[in-house]
C-alpha atoms as a PDB file:
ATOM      1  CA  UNK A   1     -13.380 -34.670   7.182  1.00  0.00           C
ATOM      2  CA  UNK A   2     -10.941 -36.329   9.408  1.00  0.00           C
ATOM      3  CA  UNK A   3     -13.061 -39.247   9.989  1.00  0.00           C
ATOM      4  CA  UNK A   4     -13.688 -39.349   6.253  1.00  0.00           C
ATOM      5  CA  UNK A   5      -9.992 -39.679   5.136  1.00  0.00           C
ATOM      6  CA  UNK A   6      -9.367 -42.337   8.291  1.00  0.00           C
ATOM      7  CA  UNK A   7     -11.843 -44.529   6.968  1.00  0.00           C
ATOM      8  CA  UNK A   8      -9.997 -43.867   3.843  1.00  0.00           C
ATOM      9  CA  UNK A   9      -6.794 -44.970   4.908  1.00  0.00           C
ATOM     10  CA  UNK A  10      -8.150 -48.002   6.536  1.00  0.00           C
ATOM     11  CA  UNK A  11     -10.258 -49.387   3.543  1.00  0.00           C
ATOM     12  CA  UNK A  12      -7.122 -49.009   1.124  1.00  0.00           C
ATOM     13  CA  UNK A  13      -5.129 -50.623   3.958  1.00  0.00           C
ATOM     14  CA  UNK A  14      -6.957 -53.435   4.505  1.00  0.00           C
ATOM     15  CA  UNK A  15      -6.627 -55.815   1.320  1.00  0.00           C
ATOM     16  CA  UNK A  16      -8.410 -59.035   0.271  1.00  0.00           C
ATOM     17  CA  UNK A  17      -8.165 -61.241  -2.793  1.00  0.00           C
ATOM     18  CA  UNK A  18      -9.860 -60.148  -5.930  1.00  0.00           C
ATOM     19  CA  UNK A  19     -10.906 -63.285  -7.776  1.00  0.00           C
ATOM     20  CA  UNK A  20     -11.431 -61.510 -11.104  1.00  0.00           C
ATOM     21  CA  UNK A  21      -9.571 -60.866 -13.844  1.00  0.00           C
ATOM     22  CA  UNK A  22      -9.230 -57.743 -15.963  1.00  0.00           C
ATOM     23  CA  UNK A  23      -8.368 -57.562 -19.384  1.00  0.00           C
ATOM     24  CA  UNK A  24      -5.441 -55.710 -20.798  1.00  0.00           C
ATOM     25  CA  UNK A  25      -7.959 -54.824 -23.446  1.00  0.00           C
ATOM     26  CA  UNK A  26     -10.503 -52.854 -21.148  1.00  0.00           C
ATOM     27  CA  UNK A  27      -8.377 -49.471 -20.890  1.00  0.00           C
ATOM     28  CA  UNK A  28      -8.970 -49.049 -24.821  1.00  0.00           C
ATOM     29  CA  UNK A  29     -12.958 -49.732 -23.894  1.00  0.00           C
ATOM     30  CA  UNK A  30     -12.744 -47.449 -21.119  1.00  0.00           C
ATOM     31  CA  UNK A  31     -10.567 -44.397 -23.365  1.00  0.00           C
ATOM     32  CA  UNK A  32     -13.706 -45.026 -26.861  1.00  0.00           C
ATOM     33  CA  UNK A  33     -16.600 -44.782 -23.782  1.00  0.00           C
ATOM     34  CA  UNK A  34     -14.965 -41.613 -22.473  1.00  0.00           C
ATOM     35  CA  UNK A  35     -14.400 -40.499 -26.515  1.00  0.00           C
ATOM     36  CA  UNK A  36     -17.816 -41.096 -27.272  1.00  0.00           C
ATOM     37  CA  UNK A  37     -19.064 -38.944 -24.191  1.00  0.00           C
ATOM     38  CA  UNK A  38     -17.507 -36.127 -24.821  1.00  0.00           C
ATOM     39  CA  UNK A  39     -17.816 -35.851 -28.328  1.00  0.00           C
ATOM     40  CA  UNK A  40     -21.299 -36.905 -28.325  1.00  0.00           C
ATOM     41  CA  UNK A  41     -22.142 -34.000 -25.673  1.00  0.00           C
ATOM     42  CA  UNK A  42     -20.563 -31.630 -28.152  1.00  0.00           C
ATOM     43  CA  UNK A  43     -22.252 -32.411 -31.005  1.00  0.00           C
ATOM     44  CA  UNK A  44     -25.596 -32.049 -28.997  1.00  0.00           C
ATOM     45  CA  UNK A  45     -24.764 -29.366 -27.313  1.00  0.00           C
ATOM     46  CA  UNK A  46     -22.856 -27.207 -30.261  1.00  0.00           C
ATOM     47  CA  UNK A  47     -23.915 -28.647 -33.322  1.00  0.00           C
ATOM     48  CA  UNK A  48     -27.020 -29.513 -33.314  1.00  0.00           C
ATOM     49  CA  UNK A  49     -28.381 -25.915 -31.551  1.00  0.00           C
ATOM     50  CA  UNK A  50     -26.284 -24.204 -34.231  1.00  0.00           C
ATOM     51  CA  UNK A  51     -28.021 -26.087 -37.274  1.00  0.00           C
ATOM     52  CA  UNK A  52     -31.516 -24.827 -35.895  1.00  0.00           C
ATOM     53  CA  UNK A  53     -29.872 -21.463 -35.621  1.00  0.00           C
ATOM     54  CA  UNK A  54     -28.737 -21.575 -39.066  1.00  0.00           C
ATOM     55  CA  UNK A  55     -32.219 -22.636 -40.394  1.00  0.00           C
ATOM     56  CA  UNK A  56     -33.870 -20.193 -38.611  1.00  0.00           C
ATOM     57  CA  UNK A  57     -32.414 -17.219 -40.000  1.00  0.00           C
ATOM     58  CA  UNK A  58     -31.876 -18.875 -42.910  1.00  0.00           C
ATOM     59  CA  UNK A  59     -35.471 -18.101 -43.227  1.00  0.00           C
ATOM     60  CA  UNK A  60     -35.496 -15.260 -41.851  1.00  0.00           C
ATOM     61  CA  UNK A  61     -32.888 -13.665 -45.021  1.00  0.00           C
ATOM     62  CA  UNK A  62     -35.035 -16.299 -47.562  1.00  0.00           C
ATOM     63  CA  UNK A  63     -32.110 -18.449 -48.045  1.00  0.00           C
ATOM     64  CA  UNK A  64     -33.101 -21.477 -45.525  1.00  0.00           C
ATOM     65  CA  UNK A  65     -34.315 -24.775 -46.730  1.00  0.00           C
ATOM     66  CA  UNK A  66     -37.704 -26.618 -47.592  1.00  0.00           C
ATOM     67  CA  UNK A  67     -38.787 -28.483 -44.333  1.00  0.00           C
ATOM     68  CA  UNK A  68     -40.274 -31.283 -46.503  1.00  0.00           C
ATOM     69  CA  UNK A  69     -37.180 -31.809 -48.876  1.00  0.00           C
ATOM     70  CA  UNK A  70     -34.478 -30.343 -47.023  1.00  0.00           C
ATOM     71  CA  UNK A  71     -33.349 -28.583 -50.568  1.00  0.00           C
ATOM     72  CA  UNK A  72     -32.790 -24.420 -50.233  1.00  0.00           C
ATOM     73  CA  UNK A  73     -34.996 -21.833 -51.473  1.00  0.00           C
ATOM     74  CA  UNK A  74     -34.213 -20.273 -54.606  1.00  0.00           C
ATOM     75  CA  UNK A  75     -32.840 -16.860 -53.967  1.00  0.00           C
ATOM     76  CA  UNK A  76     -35.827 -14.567 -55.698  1.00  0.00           C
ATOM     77  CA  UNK A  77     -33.650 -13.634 -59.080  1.00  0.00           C
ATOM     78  CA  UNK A  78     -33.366 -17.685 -59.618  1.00  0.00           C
ATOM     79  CA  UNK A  79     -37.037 -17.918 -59.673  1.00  0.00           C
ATOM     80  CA  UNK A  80     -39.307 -18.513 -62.385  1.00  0.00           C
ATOM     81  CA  UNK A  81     -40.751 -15.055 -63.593  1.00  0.00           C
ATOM     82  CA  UNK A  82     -43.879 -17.039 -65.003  1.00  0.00           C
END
């Protein structure tokens, strides 16, 4: 570990011209990426496992929805005594 930091030290020590330039703009970029990470993780790890939750006992209690038209059942007194 001692070695480890040394080298450390020594790299941050040592400096050498960057020939680059970086714009003022790139810390917004960097903030939406990092946004965009972590909300898209919780959407498809919360969300989206909760919706097929839902729709499975949805079904289960007869209050889910079609699969082809994504519309919900009618509860059994709504139905059509014909």
């Amino acid at each position: 570990m001692t070695r480890f930091l040394g080298l450390l030290t020594a790299l941050l020590l040592v400096s050498s011209p960057a020939y680059a330039y970086v714009d003022p703009g790139l810390l917004g970029v960097l903030y939406q990426a990092a946004y965009a990470l972590i909300f898209g993780t919780f959407i498809a790890l919360i969300v989206r496992p909760w919706h097929y939750i839902k729709t499975i006992f949805g079904r289960v209690t007869g209050r889910g929805t079609d699969s082809k038209d994504g519309k919900p059942h009618a509860a059994k007194s709504d139905r059509d005594p014909r």
